[in-house]
Structure formats: structure tokens, C-alpha cells
Protein backbone atom coordinates (compact mmCIF):
# COMPACT_ATOMS: atom_id res chain seq x y z
CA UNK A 1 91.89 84.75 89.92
CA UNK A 2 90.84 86.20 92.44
CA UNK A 3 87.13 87.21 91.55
CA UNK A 4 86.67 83.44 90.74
CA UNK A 5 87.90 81.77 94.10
CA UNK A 6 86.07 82.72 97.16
CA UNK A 7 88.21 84.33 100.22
CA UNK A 8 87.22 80.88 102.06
CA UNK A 9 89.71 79.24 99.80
CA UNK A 10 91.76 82.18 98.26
CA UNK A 11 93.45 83.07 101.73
CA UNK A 12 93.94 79.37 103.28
CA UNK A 13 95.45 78.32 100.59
CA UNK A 14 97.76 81.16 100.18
CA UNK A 15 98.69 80.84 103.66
CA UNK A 16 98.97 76.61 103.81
CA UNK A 17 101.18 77.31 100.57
CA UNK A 18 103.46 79.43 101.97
CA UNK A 19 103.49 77.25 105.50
CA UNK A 20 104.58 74.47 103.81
CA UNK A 21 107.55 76.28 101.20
CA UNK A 22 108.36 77.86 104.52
CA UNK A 23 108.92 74.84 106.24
CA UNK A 24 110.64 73.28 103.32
CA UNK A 25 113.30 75.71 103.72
CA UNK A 26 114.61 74.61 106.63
CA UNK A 27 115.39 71.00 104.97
CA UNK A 28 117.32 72.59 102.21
CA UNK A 29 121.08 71.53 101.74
CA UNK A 30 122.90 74.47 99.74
CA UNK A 31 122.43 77.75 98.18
CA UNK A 32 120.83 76.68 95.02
CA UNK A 33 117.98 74.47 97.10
CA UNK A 34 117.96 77.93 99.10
CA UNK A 35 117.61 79.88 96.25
CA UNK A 36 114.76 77.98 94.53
CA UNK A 37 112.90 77.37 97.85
CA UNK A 38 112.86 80.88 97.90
CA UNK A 39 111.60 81.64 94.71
CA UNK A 40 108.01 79.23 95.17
CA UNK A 41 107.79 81.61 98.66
CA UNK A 42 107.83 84.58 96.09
CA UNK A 43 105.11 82.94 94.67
CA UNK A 44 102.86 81.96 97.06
CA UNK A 45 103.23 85.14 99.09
CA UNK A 46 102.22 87.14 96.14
CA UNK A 47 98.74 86.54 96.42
CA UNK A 48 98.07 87.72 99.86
CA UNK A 49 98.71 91.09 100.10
CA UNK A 50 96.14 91.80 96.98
CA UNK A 51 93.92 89.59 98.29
CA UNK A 52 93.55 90.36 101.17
CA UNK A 53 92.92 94.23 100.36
CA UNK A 54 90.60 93.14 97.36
CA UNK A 55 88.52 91.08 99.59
CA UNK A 56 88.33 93.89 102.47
CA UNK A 57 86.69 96.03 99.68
CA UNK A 58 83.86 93.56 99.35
CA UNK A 59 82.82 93.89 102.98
CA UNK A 60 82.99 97.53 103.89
CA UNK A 61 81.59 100.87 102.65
CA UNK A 62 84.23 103.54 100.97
CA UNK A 63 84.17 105.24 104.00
CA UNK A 64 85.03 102.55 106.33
CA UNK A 65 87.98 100.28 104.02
CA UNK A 66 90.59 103.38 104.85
CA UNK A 67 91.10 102.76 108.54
CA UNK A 68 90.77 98.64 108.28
CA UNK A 69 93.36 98.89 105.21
CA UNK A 70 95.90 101.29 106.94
CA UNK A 71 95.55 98.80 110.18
CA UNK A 72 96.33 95.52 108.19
CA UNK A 73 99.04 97.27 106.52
CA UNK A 74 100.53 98.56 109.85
CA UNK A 75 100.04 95.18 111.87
CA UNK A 76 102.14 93.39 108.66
CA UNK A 77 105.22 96.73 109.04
CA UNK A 78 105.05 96.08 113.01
CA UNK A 79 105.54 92.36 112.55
CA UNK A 80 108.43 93.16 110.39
CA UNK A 81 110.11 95.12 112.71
CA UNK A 82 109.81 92.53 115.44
CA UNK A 83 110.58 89.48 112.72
CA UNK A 84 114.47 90.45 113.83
CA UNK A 85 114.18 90.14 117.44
CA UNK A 86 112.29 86.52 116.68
CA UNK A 87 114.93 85.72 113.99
CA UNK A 88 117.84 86.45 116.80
CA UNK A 89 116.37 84.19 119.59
CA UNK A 90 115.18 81.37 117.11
CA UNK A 91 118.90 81.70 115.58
CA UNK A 92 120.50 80.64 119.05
CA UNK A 93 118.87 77.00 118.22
CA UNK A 94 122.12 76.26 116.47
CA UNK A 95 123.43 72.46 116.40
CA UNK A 96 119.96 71.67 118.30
CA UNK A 97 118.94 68.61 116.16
CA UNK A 98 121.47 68.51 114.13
CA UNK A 99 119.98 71.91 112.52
CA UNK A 100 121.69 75.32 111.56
CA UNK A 101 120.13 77.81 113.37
CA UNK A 102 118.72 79.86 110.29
CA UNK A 103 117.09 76.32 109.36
CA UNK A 104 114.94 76.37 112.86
CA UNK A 105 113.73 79.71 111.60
CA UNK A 106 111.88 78.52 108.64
CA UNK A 107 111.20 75.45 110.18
CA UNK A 108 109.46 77.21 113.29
CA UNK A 109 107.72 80.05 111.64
CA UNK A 110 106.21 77.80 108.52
CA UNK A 111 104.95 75.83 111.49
CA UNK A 112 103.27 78.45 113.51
CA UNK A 113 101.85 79.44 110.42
CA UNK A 114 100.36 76.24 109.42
CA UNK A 115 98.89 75.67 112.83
CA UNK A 116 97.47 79.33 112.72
CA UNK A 117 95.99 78.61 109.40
CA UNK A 118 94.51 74.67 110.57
CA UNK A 119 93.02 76.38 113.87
CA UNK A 120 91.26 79.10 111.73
CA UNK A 121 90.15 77.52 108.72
CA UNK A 122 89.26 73.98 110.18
CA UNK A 123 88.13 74.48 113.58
CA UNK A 124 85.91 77.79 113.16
CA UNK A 125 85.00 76.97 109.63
CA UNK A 126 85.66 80.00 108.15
CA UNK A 127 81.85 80.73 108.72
CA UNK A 128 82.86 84.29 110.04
CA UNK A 129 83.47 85.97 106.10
CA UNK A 130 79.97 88.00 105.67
CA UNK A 131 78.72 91.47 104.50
CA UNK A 132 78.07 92.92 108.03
CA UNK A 133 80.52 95.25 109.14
CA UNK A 134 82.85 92.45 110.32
CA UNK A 135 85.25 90.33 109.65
CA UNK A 136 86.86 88.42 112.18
CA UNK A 137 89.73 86.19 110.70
CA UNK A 138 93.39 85.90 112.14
CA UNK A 139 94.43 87.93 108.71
CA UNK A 140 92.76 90.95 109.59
CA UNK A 141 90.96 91.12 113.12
CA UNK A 142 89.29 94.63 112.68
CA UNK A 143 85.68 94.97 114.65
CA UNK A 144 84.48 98.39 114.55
CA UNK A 145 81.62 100.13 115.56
């Protein structure tokens, strides 16, 4: 699949899918709901990891896909760590509108991820994906000399 669809509407998608499971899971009711929301983000957060580092081997030399790899990798293990600290604050929004707290934090970050994903895709036009040493996308910001 992912030699047929260009990374102009491989990634979006990807990331409007999961946006949108995301915020799904904050509407859910029980465990089951919880449970099968959970499965469709399995799903759609399969494809970005591989795309991602399939589509950074189309722009850049041998030489040069190491570092931009390892820093992708790194930014997504350093948002990890801090996902906690986020999860902890957002989790204090308990009873506001009605909501759990751990229903705010799907609600919120599915959000912030489909606005991320609107802002880059729509209003830059994704014109930025080309063979020359650069790639300047939200996913993987990397501009070396």
C-alpha cells in the first residue's frame, strides 16, 4: 500500500484516522466500547511508523536517512515520556462537562491532532514533500545542511 498512495495522502490520512478514533474514545460508555475503540486506533496507527520511515528513504541519500531516522524515532520516545505528565494535568478535568477525566484525554489529544493535521495538510498544501534534501512537515521537521 504504501508504494501505491503518495505520502501527500498516505500520512494525512493516517493521522485524520487516528484524530478522529482518538476523539471517539472519549464518547465511549463502557469497557467493551473502550476496548473496540481501541482496537481501530491499533489500526490506524499502524501505518505511520512504516510510513513514515519508508517515505524518508525516498528523499535522502544512504548516508544521510541514519541521523533523520534516529531523530524521528527519538522525538516519538521523548513525546512518550512526557505523554504522562500531559495525561496527569489533562486527568484533573474530571466532572468538567459532565466528562471523566481519562475521557478529556482522548478527547483533547485527538483534537490537537486533527487541528495539527488540518493546519498542515490544508493550509500549506503539502507542497513541501520533494527530492531536495528537505522535508519540512510537522511529522518529521529535519533541515540539514
Amino acid at each position: 500500500m504504501l508504494k501505491k498512495v503518495r505520502p501527500s495522502i498516505w500520512l494525512p490520512a493516517i493521522m485524520v484516522a487516528w484524530g478522529v478514533v482518538m476523539t471517539l474514545m472519549g464518547i465511549v460508555q463502557n469497557f467493551k466500547g473502550l476496548l473496540t475503540a481501541r482496537i481501530f486506533l491499533g489500526i490506524t496507527e499502524a501505518g505511520l511508523f512504516p510510513g513514515v520511515a519508508y517515505y524518508l528513504t525516498n528523499w535522502y541519500k544512504r548516508e544521510e536517512i541514519q541521523l533523520r531516522t534516529a531523530l524521528f524515532f527519538s522525538a516519538a520516545s521523548i513525546a512518550g515520556a512526557f505523554s504522562g505528565l500531559l495525561a496527569f494535568g489533562i486527568g484533573k478535568m474530571n466532572g468538567v462537562g459532565g466528562l471523566h477525566g481519562w475521557q478529556w484525554i482522548f478527547i483533547l489529544e485527538g483534537r490537537l491532532a486533527l487541528e495539527v493535521i488540518v493546519y498542515e495538510w490544508l493550509l500549506t498544501g503539502y507542497r513541501h514533500f520533494d527530492r531536495h534534501r528537505r522535508v519540512s512537515c510537522l511529522l518529521c521537521a529535519v533541515r540539514l545542511p
